[in-house]
C-alpha atoms as a PDB file:
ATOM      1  CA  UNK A   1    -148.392 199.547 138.281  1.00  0.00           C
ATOM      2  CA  UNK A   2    -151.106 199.824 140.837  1.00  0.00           C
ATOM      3  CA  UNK A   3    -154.267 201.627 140.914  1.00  0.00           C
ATOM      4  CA  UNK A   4    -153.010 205.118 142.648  1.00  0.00           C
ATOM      5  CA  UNK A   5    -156.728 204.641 144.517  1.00  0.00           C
ATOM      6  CA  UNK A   6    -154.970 201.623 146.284  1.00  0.00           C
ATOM      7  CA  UNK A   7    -151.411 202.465 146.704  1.00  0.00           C
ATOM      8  CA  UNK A   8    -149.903 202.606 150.169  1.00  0.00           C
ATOM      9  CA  UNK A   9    -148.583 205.804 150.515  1.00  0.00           C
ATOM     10  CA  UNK A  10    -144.911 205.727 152.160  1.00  0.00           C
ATOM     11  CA  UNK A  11    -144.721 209.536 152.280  1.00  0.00           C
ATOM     12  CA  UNK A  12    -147.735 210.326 154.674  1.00  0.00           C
ATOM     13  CA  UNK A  13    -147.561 206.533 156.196  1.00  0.00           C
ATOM     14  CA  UNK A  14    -150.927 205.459 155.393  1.00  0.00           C
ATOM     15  CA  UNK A  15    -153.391 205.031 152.258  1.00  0.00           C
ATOM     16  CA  UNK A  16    -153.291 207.684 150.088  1.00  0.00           C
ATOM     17  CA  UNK A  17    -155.551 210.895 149.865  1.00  0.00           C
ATOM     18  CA  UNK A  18    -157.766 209.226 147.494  1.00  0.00           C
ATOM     19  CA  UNK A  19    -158.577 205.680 149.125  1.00  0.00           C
ATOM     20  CA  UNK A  20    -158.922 207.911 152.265  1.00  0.00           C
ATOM     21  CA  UNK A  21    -161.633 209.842 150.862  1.00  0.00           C
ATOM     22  CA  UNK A  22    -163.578 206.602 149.479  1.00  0.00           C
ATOM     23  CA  UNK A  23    -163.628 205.172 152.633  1.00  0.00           C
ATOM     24  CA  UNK A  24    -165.257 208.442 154.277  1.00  0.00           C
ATOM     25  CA  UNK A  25    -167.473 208.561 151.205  1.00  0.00           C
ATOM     26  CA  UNK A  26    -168.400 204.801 152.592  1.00  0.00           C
ATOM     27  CA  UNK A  27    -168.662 206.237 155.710  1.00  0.00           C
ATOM     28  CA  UNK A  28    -170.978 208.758 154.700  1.00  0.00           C
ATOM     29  CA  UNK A  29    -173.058 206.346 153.011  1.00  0.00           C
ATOM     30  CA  UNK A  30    -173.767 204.333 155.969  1.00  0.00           C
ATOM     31  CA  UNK A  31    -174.689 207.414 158.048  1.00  0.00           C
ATOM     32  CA  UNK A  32    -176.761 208.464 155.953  1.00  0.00           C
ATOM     33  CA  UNK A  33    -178.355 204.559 156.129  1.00  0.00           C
ATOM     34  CA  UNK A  34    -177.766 205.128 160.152  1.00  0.00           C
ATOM     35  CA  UNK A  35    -180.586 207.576 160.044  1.00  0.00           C
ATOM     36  CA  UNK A  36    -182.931 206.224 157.874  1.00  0.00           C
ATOM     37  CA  UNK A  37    -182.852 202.929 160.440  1.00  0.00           C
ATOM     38  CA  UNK A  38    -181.219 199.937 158.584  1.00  0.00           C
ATOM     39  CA  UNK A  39    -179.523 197.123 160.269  1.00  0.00           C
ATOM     40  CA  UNK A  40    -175.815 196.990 160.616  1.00  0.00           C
ATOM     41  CA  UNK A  41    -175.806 193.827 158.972  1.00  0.00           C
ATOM     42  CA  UNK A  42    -177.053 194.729 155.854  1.00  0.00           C
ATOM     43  CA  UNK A  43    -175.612 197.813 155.384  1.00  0.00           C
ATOM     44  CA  UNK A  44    -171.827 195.818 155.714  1.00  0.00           C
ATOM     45  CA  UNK A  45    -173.054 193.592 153.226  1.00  0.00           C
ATOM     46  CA  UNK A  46    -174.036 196.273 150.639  1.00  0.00           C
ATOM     47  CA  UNK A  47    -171.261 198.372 151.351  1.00  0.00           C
ATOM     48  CA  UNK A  48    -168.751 195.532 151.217  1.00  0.00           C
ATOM     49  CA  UNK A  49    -167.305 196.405 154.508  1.00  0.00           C
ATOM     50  CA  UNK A  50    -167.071 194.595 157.737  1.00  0.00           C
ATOM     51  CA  UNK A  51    -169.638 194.113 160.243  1.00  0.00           C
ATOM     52  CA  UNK A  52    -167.794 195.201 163.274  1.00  0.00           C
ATOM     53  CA  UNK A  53    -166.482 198.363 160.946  1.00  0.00           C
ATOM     54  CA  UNK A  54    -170.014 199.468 160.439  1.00  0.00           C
ATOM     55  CA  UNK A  55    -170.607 198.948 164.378  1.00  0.00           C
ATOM     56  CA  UNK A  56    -167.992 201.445 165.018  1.00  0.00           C
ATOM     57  CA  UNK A  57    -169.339 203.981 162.707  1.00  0.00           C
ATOM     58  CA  UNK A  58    -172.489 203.654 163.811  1.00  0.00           C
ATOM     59  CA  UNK A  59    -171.578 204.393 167.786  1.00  0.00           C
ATOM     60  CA  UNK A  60    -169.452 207.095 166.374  1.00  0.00           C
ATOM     61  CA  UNK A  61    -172.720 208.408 164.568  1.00  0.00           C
ATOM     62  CA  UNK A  62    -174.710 208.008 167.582  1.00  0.00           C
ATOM     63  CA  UNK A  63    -172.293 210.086 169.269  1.00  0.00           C
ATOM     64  CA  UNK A  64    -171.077 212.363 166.952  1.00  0.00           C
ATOM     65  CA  UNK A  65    -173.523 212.607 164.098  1.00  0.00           C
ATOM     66  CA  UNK A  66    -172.521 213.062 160.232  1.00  0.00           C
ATOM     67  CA  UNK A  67    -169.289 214.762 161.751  1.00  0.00           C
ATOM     68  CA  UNK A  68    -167.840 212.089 163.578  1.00  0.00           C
ATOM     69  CA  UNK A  69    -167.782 210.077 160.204  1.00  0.00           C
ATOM     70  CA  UNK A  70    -165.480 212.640 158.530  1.00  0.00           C
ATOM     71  CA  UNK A  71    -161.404 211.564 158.190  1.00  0.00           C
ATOM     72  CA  UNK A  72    -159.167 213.061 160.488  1.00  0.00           C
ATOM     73  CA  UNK A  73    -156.527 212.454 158.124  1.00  0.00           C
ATOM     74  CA  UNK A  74    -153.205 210.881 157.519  1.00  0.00           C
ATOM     75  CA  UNK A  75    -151.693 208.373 159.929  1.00  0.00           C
ATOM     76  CA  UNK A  76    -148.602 209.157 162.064  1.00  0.00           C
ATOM     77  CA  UNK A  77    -145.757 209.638 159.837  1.00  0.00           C
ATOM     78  CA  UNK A  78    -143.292 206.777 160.564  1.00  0.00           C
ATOM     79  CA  UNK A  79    -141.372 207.570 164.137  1.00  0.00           C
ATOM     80  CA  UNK A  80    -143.872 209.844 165.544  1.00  0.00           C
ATOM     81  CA  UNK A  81    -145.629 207.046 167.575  1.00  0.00           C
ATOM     82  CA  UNK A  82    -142.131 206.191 169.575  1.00  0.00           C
ATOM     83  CA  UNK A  83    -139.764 204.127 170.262  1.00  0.00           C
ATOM     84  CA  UNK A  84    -140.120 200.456 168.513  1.00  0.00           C
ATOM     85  CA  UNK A  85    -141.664 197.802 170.795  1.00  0.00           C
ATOM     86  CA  UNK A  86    -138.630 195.760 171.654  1.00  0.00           C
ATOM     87  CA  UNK A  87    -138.614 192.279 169.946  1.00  0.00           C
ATOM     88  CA  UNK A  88    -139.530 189.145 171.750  1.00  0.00           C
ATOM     89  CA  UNK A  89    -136.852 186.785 170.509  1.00  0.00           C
ATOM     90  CA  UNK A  90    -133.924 188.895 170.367  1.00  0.00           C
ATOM     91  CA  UNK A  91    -131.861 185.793 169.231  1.00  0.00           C
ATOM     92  CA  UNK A  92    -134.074 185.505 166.048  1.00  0.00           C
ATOM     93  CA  UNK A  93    -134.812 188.906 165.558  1.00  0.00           C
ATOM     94  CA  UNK A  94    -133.655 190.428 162.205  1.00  0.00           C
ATOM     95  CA  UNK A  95    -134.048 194.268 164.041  1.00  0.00           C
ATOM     96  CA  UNK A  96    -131.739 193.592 166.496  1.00  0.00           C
ATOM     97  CA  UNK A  97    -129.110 192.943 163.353  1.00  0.00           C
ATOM     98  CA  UNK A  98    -130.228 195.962 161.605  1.00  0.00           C
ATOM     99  CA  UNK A  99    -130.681 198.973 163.464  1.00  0.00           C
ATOM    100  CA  UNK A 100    -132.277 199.846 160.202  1.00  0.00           C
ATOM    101  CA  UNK A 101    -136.141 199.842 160.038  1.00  0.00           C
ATOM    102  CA  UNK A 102    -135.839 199.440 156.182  1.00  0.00           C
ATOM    103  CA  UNK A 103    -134.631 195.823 155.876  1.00  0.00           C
ATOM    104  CA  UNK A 104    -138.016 194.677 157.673  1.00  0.00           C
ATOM    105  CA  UNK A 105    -140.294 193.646 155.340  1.00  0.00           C
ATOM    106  CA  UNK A 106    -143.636 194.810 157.588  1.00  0.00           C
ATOM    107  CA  UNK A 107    -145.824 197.735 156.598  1.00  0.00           C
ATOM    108  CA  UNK A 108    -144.993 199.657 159.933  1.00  0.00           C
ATOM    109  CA  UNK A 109    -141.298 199.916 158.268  1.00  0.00           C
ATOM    110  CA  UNK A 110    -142.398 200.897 154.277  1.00  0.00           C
ATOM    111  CA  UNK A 111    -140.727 204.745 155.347  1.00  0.00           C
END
């Protein structure tokens, strides 16, 4: 069985609360490298993330301070972004045999 830490989490359509709070723990991390004035690079390469991640967190940081590092939470639970894009090859398409999301075998269809 898998780690719970690393689980996608069907229910609230996204990692689970755990993996979400490493990642802002990460986050955290970097700010608090943000401030004392390390390069981007090598803070991605000690936290093991990627390059343009820590970018982002840094321009939030700059913007936001320690704050705009914090999770806002859960993705969208599946169906509350809309409507499915419509599929390109509607010939080929295995949604437009199924009008059920399930049979899919993407992560934008796990619930």
């Amino acid at each position: 069985m898998a780690s719970p830490v690393c689980r996608w989490d069907a229910v609230f359509g996204g990692w689970g609360p755990e993996r979400r709070a490493f990642r802002e723990r990460i986050r955290f991390q970097a700010g608090e490298r943000f401030a004392a004035g390390e390069k981007t690079a090598v803070i991605a390469k000690d936290l093991r993330v990627s390059l343009r991640s820590v970018e982002r967190w840094r321009r939030a940081w700059r913007e936001g301070g320690v704050a705009a590092l914090r999770s806002t939470g859960p993705a969208k639970p599946c169906g509350a972004a809309g409507p499915r894009p419509a599929c390109a090859a509607p010939g080929r398409c295995r949604a437009s045999q199924s009008s059920s999301c399930a049979t899919l075998p993407t992560l934008y269809n796990l619930c």
